[in-house]
Protein backbone atom coordinates (compact mmCIF):
# COMPACT_ATOMS: atom_id res chain seq x y z
CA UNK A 1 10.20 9.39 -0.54
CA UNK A 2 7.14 7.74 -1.22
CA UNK A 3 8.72 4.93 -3.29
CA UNK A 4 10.95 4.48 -0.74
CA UNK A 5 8.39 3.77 1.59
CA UNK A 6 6.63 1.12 -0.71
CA UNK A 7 9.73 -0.50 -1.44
CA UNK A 8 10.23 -1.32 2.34
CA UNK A 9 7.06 -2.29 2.73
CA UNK A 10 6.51 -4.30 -0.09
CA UNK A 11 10.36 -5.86 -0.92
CA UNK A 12 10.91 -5.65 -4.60
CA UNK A 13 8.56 -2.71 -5.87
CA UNK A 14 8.72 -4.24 -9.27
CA UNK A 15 7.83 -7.49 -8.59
CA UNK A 16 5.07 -6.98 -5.74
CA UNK A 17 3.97 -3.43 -7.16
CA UNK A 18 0.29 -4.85 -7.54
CA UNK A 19 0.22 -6.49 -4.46
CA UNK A 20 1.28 -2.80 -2.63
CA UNK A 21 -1.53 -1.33 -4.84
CA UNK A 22 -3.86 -3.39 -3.30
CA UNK A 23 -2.60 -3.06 -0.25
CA UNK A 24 -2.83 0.28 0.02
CA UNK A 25 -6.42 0.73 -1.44
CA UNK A 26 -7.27 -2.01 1.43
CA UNK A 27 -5.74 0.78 4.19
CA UNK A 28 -8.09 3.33 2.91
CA UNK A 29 -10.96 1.91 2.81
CA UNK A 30 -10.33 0.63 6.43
CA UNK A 31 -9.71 4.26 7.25
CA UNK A 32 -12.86 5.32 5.33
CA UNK A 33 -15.11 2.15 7.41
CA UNK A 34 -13.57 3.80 10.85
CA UNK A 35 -14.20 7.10 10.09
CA UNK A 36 -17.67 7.00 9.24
């Protein structure tokens, strides 16, 4: 499920899998700023 997800987010997982990564840390830590 959750691969799935990245893999329509991101196109190729293999190819892009760093660029999801950083993507998704990116998400949190807007989550964390809005939070707090």
């Amino acid at each position: 499920m959750f691969k799935e997800i990245l893999s329509s987010m991101c196109g190729d997982f293999s190819l892009q899998i760093i660029v999801c990564l950083f993507y998704i840390v990116n998400i949190n830590s807007i989550a964390c700023l809005i939070r707090s």
